[in-house]
PDB file of N, CA and C in Angstrom:
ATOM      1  N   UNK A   1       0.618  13.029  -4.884  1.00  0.00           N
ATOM      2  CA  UNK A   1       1.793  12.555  -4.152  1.00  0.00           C
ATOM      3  C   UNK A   1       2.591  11.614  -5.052  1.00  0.00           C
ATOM      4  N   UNK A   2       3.838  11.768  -5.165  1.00  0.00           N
ATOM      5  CA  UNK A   2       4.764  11.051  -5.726  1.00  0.00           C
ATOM      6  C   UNK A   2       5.032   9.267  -5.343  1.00  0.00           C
ATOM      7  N   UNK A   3       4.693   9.044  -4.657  1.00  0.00           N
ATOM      8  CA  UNK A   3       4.504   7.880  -3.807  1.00  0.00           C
ATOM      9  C   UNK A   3       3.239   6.690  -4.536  1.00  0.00           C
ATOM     10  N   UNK A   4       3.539   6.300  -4.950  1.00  0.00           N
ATOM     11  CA  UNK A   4       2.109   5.263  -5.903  1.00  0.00           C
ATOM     12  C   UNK A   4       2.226   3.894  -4.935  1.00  0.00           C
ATOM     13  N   UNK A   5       1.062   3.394  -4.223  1.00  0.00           N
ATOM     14  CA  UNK A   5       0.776   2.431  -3.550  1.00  0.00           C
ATOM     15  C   UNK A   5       0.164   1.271  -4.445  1.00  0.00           C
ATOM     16  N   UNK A   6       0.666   0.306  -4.793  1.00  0.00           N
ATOM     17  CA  UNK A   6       0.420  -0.998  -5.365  1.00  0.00           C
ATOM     18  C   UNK A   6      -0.295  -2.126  -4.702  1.00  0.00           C
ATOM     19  N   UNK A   7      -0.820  -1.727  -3.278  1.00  0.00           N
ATOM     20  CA  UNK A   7      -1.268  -2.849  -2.232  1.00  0.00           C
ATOM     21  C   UNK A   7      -2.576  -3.755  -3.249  1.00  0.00           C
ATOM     22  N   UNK A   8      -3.306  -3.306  -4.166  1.00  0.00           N
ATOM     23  CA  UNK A   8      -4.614  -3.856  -4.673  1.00  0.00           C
ATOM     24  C   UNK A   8      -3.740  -4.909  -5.613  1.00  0.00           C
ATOM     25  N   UNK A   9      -2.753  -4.738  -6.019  1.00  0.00           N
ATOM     26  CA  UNK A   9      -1.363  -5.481  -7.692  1.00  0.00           C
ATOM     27  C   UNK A   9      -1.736  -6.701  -6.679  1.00  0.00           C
ATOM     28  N   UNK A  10      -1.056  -6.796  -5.140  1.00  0.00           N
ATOM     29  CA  UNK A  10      -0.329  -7.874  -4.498  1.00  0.00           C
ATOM     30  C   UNK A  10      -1.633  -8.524  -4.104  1.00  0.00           C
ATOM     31  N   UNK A  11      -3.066  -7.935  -3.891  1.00  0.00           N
ATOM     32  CA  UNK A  11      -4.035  -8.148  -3.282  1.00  0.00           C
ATOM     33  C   UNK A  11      -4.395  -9.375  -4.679  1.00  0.00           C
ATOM     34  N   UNK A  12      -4.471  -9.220  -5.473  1.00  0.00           N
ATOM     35  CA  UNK A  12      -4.950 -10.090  -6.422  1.00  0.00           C
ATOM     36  C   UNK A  12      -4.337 -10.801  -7.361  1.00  0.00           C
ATOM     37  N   UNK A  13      -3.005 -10.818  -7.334  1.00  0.00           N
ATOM     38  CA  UNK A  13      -1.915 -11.948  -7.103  1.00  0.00           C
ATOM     39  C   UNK A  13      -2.108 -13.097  -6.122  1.00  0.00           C
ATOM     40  N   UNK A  14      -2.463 -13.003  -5.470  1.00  0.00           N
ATOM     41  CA  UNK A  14      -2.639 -13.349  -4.017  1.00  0.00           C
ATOM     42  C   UNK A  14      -3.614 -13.981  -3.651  1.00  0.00           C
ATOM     43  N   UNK A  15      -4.830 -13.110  -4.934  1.00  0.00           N
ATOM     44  CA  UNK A  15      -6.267 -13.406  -4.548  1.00  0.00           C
ATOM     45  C   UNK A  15      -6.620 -13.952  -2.666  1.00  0.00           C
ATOM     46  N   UNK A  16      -6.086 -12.301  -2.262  1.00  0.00           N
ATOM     47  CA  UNK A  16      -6.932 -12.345  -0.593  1.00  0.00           C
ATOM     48  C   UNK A  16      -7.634 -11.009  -1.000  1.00  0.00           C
ATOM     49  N   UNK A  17      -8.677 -11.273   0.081  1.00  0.00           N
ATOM     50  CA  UNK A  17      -9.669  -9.648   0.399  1.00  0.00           C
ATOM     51  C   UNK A  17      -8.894  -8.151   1.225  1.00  0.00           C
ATOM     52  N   UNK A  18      -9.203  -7.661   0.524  1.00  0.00           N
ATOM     53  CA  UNK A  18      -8.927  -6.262   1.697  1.00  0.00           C
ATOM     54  C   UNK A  18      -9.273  -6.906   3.641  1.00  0.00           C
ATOM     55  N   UNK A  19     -10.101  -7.597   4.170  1.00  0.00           N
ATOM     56  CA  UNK A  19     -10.543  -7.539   5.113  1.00  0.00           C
ATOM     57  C   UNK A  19      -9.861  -8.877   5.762  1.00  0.00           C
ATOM     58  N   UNK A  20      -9.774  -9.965   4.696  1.00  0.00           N
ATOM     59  CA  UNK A  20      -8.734 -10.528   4.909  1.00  0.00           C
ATOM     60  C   UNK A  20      -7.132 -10.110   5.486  1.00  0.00           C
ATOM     61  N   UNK A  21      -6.744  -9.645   4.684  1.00  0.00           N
ATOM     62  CA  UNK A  21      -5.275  -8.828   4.835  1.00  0.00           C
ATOM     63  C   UNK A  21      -5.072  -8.054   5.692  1.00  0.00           C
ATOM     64  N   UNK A  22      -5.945  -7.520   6.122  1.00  0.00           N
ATOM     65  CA  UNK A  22      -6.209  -6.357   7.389  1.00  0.00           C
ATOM     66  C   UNK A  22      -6.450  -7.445   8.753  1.00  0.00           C
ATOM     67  N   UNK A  23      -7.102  -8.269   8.745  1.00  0.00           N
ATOM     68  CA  UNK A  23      -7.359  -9.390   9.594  1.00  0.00           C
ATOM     69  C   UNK A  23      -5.494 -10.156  10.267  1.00  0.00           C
ATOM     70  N   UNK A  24      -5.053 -10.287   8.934  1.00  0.00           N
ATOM     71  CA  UNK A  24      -3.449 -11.120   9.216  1.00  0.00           C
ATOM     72  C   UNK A  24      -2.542 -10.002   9.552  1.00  0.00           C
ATOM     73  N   UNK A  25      -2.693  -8.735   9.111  1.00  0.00           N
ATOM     74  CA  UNK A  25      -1.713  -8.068   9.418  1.00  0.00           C
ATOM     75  C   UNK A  25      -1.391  -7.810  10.617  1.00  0.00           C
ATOM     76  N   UNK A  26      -2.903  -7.551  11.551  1.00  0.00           N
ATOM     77  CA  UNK A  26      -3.292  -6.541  12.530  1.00  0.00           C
ATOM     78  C   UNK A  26      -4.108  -5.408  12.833  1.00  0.00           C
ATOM     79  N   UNK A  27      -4.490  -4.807  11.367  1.00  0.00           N
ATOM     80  CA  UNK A  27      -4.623  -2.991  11.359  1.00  0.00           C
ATOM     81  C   UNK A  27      -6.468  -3.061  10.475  1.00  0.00           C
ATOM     82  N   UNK A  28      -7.324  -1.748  10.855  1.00  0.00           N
ATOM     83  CA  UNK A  28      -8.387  -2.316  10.566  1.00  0.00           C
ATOM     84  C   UNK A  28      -8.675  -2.338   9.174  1.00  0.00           C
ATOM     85  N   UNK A  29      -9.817  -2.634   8.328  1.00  0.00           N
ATOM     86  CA  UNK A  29      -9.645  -2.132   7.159  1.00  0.00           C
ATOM     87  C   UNK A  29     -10.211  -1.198   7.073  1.00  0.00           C
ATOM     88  N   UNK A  30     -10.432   0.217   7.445  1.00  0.00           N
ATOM     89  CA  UNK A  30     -10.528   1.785   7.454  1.00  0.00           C
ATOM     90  C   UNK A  30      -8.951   2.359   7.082  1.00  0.00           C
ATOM     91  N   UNK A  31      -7.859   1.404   7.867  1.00  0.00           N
ATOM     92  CA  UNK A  31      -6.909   1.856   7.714  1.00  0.00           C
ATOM     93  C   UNK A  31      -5.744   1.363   6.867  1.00  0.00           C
ATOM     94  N   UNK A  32      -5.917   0.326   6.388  1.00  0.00           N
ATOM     95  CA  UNK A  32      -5.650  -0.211   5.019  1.00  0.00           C
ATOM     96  C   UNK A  32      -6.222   0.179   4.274  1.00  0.00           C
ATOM     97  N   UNK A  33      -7.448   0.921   4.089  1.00  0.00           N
ATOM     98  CA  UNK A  33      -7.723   1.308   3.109  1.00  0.00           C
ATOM     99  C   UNK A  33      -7.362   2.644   2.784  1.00  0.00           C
ATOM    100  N   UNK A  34      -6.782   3.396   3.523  1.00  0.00           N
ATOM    101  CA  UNK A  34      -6.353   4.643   3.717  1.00  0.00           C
ATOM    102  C   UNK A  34      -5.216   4.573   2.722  1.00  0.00           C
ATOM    103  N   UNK A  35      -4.426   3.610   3.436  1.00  0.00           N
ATOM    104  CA  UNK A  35      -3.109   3.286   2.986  1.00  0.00           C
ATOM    105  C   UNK A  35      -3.224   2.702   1.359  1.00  0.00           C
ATOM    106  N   UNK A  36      -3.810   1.638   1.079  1.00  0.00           N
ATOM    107  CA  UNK A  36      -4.032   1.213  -0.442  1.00  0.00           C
ATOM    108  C   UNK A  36      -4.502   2.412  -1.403  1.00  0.00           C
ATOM    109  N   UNK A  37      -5.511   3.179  -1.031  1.00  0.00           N
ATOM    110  CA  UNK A  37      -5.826   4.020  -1.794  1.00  0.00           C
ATOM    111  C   UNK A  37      -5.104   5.233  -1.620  1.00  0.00           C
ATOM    112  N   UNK A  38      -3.955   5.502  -1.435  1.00  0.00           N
ATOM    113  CA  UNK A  38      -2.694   6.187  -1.364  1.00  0.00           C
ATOM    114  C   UNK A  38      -2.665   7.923  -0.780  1.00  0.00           C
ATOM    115  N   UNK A  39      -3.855   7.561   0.198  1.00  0.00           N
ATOM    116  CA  UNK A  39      -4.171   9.028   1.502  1.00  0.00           C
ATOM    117  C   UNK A  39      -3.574   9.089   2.668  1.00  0.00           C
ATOM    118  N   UNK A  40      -2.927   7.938   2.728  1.00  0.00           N
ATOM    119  CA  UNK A  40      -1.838   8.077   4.120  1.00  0.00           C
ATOM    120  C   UNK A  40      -0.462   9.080   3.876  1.00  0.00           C
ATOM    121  N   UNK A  41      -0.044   9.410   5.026  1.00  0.00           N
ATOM    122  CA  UNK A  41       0.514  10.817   5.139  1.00  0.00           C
ATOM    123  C   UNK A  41       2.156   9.800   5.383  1.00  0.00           C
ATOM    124  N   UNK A  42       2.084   8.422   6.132  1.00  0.00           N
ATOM    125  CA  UNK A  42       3.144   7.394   6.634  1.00  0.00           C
ATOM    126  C   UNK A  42       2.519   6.457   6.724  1.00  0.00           C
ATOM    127  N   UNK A  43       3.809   5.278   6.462  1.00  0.00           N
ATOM    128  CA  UNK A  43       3.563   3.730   7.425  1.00  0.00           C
ATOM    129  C   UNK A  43       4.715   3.265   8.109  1.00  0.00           C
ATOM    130  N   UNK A  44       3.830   3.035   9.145  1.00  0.00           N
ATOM    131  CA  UNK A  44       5.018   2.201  10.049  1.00  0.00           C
ATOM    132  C   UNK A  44       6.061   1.433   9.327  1.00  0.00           C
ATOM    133  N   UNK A  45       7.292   1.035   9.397  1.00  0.00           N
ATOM    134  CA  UNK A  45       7.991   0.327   9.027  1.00  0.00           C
ATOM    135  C   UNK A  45       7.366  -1.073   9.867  1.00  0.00           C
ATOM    136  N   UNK A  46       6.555  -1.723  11.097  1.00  0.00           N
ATOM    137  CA  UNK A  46       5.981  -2.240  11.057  1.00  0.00           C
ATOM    138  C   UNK A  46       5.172  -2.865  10.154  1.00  0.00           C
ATOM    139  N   UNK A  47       4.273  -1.709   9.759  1.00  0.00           N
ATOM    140  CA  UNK A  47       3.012  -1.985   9.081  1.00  0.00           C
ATOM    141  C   UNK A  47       3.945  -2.575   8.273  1.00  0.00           C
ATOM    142  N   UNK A  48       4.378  -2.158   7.138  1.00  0.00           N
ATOM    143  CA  UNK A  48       5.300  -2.248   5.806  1.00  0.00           C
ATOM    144  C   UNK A  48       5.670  -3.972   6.144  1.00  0.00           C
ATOM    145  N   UNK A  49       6.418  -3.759   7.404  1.00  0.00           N
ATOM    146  CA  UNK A  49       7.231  -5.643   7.496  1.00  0.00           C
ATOM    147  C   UNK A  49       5.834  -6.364   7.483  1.00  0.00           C
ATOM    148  N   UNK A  50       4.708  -6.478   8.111  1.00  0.00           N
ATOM    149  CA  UNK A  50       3.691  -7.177   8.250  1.00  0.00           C
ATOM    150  C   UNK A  50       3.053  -7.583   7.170  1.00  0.00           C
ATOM    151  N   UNK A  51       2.873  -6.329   6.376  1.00  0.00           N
ATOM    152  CA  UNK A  51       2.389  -6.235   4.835  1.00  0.00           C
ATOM    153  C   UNK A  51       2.887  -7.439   4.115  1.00  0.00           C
ATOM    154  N   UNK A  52       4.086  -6.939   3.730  1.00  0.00           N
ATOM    155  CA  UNK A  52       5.446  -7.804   2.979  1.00  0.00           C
ATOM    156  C   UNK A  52       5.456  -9.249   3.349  1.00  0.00           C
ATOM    157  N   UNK A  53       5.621  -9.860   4.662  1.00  0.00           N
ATOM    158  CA  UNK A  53       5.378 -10.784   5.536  1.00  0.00           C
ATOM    159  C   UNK A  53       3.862 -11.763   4.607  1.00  0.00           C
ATOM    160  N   UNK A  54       2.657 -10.904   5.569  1.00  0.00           N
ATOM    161  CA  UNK A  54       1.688 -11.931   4.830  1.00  0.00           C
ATOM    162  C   UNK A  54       1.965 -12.061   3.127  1.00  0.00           C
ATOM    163  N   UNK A  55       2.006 -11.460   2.190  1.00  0.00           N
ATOM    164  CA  UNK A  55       1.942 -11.021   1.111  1.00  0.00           C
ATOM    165  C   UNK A  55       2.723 -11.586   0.426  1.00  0.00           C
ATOM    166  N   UNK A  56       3.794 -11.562   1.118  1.00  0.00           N
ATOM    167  CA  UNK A  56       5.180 -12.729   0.280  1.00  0.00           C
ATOM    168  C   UNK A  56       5.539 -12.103  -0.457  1.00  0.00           C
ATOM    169  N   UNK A  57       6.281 -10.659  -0.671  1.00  0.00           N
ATOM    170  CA  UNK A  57       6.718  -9.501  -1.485  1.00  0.00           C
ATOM    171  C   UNK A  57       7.545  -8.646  -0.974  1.00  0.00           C
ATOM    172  N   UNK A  58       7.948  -7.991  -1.372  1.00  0.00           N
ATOM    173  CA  UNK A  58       9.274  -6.644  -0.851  1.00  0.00           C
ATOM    174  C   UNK A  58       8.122  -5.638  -0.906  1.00  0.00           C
ATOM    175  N   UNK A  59       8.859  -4.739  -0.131  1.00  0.00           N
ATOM    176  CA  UNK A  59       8.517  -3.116  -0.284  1.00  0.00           C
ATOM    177  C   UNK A  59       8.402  -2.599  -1.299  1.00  0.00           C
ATOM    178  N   UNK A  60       9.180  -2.879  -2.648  1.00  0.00           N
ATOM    179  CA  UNK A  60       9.088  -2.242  -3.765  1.00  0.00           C
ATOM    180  C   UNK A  60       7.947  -2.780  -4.570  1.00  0.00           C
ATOM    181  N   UNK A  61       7.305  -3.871  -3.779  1.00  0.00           N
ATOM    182  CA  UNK A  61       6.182  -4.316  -4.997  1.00  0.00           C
ATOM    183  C   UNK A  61       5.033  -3.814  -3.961  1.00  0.00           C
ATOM    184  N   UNK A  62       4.940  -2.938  -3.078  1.00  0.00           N
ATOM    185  CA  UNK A  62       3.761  -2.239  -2.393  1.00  0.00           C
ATOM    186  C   UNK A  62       4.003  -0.600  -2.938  1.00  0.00           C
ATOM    187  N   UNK A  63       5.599   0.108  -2.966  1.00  0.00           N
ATOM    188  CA  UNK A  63       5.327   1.193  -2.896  1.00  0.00           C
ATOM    189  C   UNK A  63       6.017   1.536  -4.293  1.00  0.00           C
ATOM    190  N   UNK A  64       6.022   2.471  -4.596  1.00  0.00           N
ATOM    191  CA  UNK A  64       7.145   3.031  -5.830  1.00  0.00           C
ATOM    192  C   UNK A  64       6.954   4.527  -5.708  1.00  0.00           C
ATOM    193  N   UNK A  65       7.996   4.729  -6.571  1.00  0.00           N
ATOM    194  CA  UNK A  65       7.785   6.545  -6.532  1.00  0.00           C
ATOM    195  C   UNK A  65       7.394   6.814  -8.276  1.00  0.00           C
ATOM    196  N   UNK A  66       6.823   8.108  -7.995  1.00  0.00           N
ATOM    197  CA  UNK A  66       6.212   8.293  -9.780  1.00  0.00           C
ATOM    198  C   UNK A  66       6.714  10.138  -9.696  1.00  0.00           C
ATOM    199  N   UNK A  67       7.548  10.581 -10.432  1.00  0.00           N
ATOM    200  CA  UNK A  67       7.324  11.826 -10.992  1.00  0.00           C
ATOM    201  C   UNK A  67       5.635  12.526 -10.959  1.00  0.00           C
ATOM    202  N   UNK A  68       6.067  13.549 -10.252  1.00  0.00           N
ATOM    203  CA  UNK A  68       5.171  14.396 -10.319  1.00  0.00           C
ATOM    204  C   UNK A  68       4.573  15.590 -11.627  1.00  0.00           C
ATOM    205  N   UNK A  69       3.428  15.843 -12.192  1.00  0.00           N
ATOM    206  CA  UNK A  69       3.434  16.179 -13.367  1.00  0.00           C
ATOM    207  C   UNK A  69       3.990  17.483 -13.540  1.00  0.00           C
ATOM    208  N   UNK A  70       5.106  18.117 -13.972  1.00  0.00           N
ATOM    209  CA  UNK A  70       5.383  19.635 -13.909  1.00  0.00           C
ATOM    210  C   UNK A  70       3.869  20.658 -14.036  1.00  0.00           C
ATOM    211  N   UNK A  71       4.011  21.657 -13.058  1.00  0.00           N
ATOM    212  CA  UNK A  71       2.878  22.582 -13.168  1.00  0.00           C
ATOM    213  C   UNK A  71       2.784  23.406 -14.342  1.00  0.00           C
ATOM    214  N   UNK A  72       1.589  23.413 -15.238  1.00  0.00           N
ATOM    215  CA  UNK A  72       1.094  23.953 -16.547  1.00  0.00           C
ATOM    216  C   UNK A  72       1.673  25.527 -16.303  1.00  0.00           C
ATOM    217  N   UNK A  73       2.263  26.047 -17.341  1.00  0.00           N
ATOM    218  CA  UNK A  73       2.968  27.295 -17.698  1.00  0.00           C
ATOM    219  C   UNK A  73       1.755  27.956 -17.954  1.00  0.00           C
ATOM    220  N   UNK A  74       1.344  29.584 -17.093  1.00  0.00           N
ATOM    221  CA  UNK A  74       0.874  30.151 -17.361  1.00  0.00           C
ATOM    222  C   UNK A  74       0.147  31.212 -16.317  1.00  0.00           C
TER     223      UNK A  74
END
């Protein structure tokens, strides 16, 4: 997925825990972890403000987009 999730960058900037962060946000950490390790399909624009909120960061320092690798000729 083109979509690269940075949540672990802000996590240790920050120096808070995954279970921590999941604790302030709201959401459990099964599902932050979904989301950090970049298997979520969406996030709430919620989630996202809550994120940003505890974290003290924009959206662009959780998400970015990355080129996808062109498929090998053959």
């Amino acid at each position: 997925m083109p979509i690269a999730v940075d949540i672990d960058v802000m996590l240790a900037r920050r120096k808070m825990s995954v279970g921590e962060l999941a604790d302030r946000v709201g959401i459990t950490p099964a599902n932050l972890a979904v989301l950090k390790n970049g298997r979520a399909k969406a996030v709430r624009f919620t989630t996202l403000a809550a994120l940003c909120e505890v974290l003290e960061c924009q959206p662009g320092d959780l998400l970015r987009w990355e080129a996808e690798e062109a498929a090998a000729d053959g």
